[in-house]
Protein backbone atom coordinates (compact mmCIF):
# COMPACT_ATOMS: atom_id res chain seq x y z
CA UNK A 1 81.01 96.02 107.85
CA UNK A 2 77.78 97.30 110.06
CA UNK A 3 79.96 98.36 112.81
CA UNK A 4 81.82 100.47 109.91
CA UNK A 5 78.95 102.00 108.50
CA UNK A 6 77.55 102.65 111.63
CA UNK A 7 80.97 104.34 112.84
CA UNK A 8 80.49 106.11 109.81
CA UNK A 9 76.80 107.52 110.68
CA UNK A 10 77.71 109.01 113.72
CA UNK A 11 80.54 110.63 112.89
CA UNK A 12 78.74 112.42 110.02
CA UNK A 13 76.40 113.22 112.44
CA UNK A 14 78.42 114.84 114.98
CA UNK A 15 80.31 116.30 111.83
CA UNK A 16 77.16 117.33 110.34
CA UNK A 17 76.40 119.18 114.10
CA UNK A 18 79.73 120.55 114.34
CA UNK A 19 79.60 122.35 111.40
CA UNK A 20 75.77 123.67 111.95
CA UNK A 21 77.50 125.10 115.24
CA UNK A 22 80.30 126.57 112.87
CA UNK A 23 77.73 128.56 110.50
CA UNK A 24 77.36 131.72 112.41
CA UNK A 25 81.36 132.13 111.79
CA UNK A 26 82.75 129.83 109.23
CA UNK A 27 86.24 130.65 108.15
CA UNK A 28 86.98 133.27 105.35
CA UNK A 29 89.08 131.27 102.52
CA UNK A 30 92.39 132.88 101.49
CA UNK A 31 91.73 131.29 97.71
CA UNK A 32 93.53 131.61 94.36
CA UNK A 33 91.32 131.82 91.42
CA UNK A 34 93.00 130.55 88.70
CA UNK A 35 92.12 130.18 84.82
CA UNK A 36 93.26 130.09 81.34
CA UNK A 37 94.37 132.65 79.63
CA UNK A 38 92.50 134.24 76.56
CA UNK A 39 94.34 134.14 73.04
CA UNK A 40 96.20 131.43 73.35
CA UNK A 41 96.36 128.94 70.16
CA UNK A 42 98.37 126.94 68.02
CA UNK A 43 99.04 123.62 69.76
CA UNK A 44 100.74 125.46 72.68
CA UNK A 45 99.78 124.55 75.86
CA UNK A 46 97.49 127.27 77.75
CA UNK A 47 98.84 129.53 80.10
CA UNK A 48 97.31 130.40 83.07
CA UNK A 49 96.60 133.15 85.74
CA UNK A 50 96.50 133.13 88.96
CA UNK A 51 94.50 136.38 91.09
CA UNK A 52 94.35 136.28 95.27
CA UNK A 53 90.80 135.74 96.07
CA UNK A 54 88.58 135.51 99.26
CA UNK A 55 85.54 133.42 100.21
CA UNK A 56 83.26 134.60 102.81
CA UNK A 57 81.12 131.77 103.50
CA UNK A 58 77.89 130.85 105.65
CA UNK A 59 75.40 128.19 105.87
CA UNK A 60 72.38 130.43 105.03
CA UNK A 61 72.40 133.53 102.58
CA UNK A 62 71.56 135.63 105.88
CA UNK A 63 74.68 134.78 107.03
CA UNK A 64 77.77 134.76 104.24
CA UNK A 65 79.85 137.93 105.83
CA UNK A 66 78.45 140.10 103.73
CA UNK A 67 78.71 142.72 106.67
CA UNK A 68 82.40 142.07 106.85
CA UNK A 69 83.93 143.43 103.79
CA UNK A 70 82.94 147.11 104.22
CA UNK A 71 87.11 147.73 103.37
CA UNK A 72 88.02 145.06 101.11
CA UNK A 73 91.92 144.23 101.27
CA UNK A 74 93.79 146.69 98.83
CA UNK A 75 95.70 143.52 96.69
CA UNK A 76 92.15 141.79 96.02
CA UNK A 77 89.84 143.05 93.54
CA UNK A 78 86.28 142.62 94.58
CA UNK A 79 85.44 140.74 91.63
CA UNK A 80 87.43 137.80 93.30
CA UNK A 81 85.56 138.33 96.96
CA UNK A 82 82.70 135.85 97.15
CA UNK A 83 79.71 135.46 99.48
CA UNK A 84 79.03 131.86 99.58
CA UNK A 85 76.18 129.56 100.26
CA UNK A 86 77.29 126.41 101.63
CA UNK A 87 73.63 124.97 103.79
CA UNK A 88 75.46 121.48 104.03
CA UNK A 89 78.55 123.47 105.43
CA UNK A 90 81.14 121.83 104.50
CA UNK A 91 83.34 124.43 103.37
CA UNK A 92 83.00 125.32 107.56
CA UNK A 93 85.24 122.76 108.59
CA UNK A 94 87.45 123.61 111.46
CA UNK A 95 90.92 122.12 109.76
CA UNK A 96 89.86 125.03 107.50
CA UNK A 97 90.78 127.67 109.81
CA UNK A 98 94.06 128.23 110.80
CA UNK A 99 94.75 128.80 114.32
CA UNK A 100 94.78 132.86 115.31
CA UNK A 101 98.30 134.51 114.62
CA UNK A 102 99.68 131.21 112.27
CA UNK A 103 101.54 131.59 109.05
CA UNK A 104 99.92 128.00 108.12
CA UNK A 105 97.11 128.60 105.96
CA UNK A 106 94.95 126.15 104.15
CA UNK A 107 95.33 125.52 100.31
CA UNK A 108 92.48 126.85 98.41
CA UNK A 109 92.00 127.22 94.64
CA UNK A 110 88.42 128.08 92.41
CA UNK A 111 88.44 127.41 89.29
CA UNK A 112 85.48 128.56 86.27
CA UNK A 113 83.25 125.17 86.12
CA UNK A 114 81.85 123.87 82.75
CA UNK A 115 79.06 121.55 83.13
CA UNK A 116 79.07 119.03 80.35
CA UNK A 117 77.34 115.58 80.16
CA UNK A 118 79.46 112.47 81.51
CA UNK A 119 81.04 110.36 79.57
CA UNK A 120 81.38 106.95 81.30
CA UNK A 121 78.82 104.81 81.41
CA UNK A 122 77.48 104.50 84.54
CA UNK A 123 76.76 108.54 84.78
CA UNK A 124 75.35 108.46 81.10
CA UNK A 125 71.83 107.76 82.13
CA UNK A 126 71.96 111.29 84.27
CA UNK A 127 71.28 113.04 81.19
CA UNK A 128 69.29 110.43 79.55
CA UNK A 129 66.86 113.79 77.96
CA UNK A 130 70.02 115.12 76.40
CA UNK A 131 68.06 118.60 77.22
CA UNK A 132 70.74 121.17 79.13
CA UNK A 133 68.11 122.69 81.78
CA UNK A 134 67.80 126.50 81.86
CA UNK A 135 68.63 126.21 85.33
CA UNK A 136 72.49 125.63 83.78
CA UNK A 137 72.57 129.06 82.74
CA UNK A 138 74.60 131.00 85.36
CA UNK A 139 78.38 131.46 86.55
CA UNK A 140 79.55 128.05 87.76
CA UNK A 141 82.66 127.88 89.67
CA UNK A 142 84.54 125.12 91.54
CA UNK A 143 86.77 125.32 94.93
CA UNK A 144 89.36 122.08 95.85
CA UNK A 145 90.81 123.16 99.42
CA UNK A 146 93.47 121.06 101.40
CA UNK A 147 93.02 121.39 105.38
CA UNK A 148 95.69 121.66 107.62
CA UNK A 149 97.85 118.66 108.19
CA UNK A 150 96.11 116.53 105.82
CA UNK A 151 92.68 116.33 107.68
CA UNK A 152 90.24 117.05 104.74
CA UNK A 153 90.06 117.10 100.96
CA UNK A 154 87.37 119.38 99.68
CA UNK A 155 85.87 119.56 96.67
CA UNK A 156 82.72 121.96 95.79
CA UNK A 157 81.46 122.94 92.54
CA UNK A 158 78.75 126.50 92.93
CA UNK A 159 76.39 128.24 90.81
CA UNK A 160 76.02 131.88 90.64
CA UNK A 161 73.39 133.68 88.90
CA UNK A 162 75.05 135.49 85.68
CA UNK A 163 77.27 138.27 86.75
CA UNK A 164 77.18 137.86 90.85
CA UNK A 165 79.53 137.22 93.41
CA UNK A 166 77.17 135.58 95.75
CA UNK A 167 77.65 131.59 94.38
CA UNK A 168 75.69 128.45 96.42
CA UNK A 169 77.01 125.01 96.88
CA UNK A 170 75.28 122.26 94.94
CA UNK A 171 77.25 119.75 95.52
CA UNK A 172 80.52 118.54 97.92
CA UNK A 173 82.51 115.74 97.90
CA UNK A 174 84.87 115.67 100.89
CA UNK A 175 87.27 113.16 102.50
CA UNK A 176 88.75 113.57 106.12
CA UNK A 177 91.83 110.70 105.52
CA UNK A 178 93.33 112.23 102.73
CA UNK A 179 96.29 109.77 103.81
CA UNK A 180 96.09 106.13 104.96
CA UNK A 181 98.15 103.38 106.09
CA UNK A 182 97.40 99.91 106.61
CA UNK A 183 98.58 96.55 107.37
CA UNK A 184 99.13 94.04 104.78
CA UNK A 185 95.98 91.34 104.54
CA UNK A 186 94.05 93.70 106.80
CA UNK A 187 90.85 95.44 105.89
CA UNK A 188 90.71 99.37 104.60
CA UNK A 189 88.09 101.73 104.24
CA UNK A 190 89.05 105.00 102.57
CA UNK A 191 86.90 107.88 103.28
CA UNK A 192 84.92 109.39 101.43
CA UNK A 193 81.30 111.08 101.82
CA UNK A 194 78.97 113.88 99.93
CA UNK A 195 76.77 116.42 99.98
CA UNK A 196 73.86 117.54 97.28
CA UNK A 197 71.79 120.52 97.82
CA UNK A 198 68.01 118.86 98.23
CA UNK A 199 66.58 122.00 96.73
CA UNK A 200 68.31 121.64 93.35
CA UNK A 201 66.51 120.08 90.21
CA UNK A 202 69.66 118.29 89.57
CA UNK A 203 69.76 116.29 92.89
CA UNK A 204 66.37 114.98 92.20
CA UNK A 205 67.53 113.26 88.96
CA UNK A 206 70.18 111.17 91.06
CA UNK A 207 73.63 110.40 91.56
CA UNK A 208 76.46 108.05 90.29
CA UNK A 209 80.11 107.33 92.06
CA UNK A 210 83.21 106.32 91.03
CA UNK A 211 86.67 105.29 92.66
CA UNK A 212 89.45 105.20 90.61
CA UNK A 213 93.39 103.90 91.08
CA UNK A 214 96.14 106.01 90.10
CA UNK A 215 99.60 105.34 90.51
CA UNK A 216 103.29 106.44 88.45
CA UNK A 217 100.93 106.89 85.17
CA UNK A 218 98.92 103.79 85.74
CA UNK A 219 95.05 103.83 86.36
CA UNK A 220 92.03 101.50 86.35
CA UNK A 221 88.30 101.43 87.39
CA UNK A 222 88.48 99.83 91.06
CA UNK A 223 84.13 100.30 91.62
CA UNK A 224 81.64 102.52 90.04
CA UNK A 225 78.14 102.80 91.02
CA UNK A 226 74.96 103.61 89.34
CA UNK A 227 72.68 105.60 91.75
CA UNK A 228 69.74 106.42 89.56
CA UNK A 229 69.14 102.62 88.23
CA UNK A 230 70.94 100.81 91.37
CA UNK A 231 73.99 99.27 90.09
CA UNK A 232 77.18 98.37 90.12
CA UNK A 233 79.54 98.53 87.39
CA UNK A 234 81.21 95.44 86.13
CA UNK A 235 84.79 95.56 87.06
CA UNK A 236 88.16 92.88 87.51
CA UNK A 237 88.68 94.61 91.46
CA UNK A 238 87.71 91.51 93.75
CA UNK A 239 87.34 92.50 97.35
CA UNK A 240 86.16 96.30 96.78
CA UNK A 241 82.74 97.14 97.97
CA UNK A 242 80.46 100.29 99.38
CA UNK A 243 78.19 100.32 101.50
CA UNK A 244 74.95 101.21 99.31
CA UNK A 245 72.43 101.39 102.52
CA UNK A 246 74.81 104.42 103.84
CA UNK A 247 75.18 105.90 100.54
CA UNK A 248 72.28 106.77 100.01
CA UNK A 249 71.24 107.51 103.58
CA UNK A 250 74.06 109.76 104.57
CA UNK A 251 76.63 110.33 101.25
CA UNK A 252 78.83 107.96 102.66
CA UNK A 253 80.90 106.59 99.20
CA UNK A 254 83.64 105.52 101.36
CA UNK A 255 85.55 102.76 99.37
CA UNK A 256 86.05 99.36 101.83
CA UNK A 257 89.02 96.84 100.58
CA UNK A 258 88.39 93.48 102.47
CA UNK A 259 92.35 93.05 101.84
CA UNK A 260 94.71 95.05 101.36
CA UNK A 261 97.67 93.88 99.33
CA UNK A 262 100.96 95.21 98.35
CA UNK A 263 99.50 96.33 94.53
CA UNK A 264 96.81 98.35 96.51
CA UNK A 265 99.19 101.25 97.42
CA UNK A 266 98.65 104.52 95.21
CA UNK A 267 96.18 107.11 94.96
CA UNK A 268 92.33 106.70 94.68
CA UNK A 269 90.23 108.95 93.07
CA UNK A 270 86.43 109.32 94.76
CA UNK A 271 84.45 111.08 91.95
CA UNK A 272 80.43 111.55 92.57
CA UNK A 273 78.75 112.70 89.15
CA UNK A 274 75.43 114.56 89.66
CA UNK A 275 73.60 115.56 86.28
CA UNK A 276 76.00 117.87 84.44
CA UNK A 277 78.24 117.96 87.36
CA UNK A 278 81.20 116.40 88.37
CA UNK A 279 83.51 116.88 91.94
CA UNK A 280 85.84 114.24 93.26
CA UNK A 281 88.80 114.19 95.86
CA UNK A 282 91.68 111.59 96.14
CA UNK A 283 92.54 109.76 98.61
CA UNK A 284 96.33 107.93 99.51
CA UNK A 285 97.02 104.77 100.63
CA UNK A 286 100.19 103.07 101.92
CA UNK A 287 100.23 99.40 102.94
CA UNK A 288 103.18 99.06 105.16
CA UNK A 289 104.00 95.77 106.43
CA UNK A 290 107.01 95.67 109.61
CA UNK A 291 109.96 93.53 108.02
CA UNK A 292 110.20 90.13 110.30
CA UNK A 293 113.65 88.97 110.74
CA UNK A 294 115.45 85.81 111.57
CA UNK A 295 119.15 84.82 112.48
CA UNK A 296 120.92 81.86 110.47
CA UNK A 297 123.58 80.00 112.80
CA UNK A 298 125.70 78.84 110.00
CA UNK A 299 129.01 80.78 109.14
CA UNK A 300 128.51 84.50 108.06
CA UNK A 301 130.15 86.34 105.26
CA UNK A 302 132.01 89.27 106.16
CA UNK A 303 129.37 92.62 106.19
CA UNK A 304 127.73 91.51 103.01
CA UNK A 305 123.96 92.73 102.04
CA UNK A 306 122.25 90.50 99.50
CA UNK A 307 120.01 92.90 96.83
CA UNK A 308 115.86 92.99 97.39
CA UNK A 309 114.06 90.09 96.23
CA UNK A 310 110.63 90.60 95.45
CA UNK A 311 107.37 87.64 96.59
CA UNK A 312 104.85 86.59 94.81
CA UNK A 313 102.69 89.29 97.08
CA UNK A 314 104.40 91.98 96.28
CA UNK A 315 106.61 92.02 99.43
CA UNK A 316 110.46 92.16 99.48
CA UNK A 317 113.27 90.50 100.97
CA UNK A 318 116.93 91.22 101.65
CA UNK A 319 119.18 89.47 103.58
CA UNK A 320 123.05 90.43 105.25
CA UNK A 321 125.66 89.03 107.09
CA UNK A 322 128.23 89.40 109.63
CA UNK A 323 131.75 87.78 110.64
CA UNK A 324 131.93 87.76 114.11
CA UNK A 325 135.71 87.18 114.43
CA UNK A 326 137.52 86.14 117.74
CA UNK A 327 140.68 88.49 117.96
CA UNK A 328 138.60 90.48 120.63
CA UNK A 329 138.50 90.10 124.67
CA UNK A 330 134.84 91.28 124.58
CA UNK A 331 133.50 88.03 122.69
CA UNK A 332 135.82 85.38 124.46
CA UNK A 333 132.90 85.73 127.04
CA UNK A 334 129.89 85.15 124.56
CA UNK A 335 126.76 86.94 124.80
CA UNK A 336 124.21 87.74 122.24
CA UNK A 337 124.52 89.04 118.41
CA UNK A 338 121.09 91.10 118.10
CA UNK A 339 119.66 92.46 114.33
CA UNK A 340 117.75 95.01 114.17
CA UNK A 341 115.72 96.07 111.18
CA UNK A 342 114.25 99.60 110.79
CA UNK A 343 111.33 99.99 108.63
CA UNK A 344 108.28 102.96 108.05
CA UNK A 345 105.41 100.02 108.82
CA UNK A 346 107.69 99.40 112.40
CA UNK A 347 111.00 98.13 113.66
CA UNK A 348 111.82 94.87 114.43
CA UNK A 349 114.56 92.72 116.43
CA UNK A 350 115.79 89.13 116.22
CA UNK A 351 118.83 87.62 118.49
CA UNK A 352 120.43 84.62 118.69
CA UNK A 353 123.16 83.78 121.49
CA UNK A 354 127.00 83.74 120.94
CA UNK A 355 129.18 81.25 122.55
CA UNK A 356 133.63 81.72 121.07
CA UNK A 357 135.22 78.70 121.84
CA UNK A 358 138.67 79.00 123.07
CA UNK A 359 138.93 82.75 122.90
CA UNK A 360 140.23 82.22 126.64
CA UNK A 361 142.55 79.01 126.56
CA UNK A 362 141.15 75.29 126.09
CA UNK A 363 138.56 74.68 128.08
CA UNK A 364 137.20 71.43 129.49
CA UNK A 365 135.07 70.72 126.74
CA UNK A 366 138.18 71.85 124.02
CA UNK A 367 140.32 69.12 126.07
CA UNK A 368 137.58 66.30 125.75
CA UNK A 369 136.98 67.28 122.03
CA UNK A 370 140.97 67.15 121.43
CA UNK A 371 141.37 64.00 123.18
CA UNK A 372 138.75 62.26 121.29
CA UNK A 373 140.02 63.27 117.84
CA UNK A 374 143.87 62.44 119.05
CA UNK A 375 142.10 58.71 119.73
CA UNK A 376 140.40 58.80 116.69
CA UNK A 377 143.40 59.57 114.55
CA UNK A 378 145.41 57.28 116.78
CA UNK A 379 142.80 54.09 115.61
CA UNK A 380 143.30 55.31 112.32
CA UNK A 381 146.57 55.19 112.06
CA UNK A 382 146.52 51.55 113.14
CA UNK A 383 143.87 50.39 111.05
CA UNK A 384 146.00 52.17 108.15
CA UNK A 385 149.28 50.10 109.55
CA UNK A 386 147.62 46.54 109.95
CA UNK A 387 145.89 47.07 106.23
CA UNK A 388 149.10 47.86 104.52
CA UNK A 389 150.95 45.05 106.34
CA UNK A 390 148.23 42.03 105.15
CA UNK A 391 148.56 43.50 101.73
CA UNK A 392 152.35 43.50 101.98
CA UNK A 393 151.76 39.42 102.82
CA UNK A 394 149.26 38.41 100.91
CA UNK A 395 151.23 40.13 97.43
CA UNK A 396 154.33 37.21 98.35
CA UNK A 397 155.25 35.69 95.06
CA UNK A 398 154.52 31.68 95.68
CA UNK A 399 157.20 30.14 93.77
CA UNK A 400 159.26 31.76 95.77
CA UNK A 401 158.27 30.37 98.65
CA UNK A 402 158.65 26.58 97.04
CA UNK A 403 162.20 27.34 96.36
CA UNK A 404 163.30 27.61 99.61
């Protein structure tokens, strides 16, 4: 797990470079801001609205295209145009700009944020004082954006003074394998890393993480870690760690699996709770095993497929069969039956030689094979002859015999 973490280091690093060399021109956002709508009661659910938006963001408040906007696209108010702060840049990521003249754009949405005390346990002792800090009165806001092709999950939550459009990033969480595959029995780590801004009073207090497994409904605490005391939470998830030296050096919360096993497959939610503040991303994982296949010389049914059949792992199993009949010229030579299985973790082949016996006339070995069951039917028959013939004797009746 050192080589992982240290993997892990230096791509942050270069990441962390990368983006510094972004700053002067990070990518405007094409966002929708969406909320609830007002006057809305009675059990029904809320409605919501949904109003284009733009993000103008830089890594300094020098720099957050304020310059830019002197004509402000006609369809956006300028309510919904923000200048953003992001110093830890990830909202500069390059999978976050589209190439020039593409109709692909990245999915962005911001959201009005509510900070609120957590309510698990192992974020509880963030707001031990149960005192909300003045510094929580502004506009809070939150921004989820999807790069393209799947390479990042982005999750930011801002603060604004009161009635401003010029928000700062306090904290990120970001992943850049939104989707991963895997062997069966073979180690994962899903990715998973995040940001604080040093100069906030709420990064001093510390930090907690959380991953999370969702799948069709289903959920359950995989790890969750206590940053401000230095534990871990206790949990049934065998084989789950982080690495606790890199989290705290460099944000990495990436979630290692020393095994992953059929059940693992579903979506994991990374969740990183500052004091009052909450941002996560998720993460999907596939464990796709190629199907291994084998070729049973005994006699075949005619096309039949057998239903799945699931292991004790998790895996499946099917099984299917062909008659190979002998009414053809092409098999009276032989040659080689061949299976092929197609699968998403890989395909796979297994063969087994053909040999038709007699498709062509007997052949030496038919004539040896003939003669010795004609002998052996032959001996038979005798043996069957003499038998009968000593019972026939011995079953005389004796005075009979004195008679004569």
């Amino acid at each position: 797990m050192t080589d992982i973490a240290t993997i892990y280091k230096l791509s942050l690093i270069a990441f962390a470079c990368a983006m510094q060399a972004y700053g002067a021109t990070c990518p405007v956002l094409e966002c929708w801001f969406v909320q609830e709508k007002s006057g809305r009661g009675g059990g029904f659910p809320a409605a919501m609205s949904q109003e284009k938006s733009l993000l103008y963001v830089g890594t300094d408040p020098d720099n957050t295209g304020t310059g830019t906007t002197k004509n402000p696209p006609a369809d956006i108010d300028s309510a919904r145009i923000y200048y953003v702060t992001d110093p830890g840049a990830s909202l500069c990521s390059s999978s976050l700009r589209p190439p020039e003249g593409s109709v692909r754009k990245p999915q962005c949405e911001i959201n009005p944020f509510l900070p609120q005390p957590a309510m698990v346990q192992w974020a509880a002792p963030l707001t031990e004082s149960a005192h909300s800090p003045i510094y929580l009165q502004a506009d809070w806001l939150s921004v989820s954006a999807q790069g393209l092709d799947g390479q990042l999950a982005l999750s930011s939550v801002m603060r604004a003074t009161t009635k401003t459009n010029k928000p700062s990033v306090i904290v990120s969480v970001y992943s850049r394998t939104v989707s991963v595959r895997a062997r069966l029995g073979a180690p994962v780590v899903l990715d998973c890393g995040f940001w604080t801004e040093p100069s906030s009073p709420l990064s001093a207090v510390g930090f907690s993480v959380e991953w999370r497994y969702q799948f069709r409904g289903e959920g359950r605490l995989v790890l969750a870690y206590d940053g401000k005391n230095d534990r871990l939470a206790q949990t049934a998830e065998e084989g789950a760690e982080l690495d606790i030296a890199a989290l705290h050096q460099t944000g990495n919360a990436s979630l290692i699996l020393q095994e992953a096993q059929v059940r693992h497959s579903g979506t994991y939610i990374c969740s990183v709770y500052l004091p009052y503040l909450l941002s996560q991303v998720s993460v999907n994982l596939e464990i796709e095993e190629p199907p291994s296949l084998s070729i049973s010389p005994r006699p075949p049914g005619a096309g039949r497929v057998s239903g799945h059949k699931q292991a004790w792992d998790g895996t499946f199993t099917q099984s299917s069969w062909l008659e190979v009949g002998r009414g053809g010229e092409d098999l009276a030579g032989g040659g080689e039956v061949v299976c092929v299985g197609l699968h998403s973790g890989g395909a796979r082949r297994a063969r087994v030689p053909l040999s038709v016996i007699g498709a062509r006339g007997p052949t030496v070995e038919d004539s040896i094979a003939m003669v010795a069951v004609a002998l052996g039917l032959y001996g038979l028959i005798r043996i069957a002859t003499w038998t009968l013939g000593m019972s026939g004797f011995a079953g005389r009746d004796p005075e009979a015999k004195k008679e004569k």
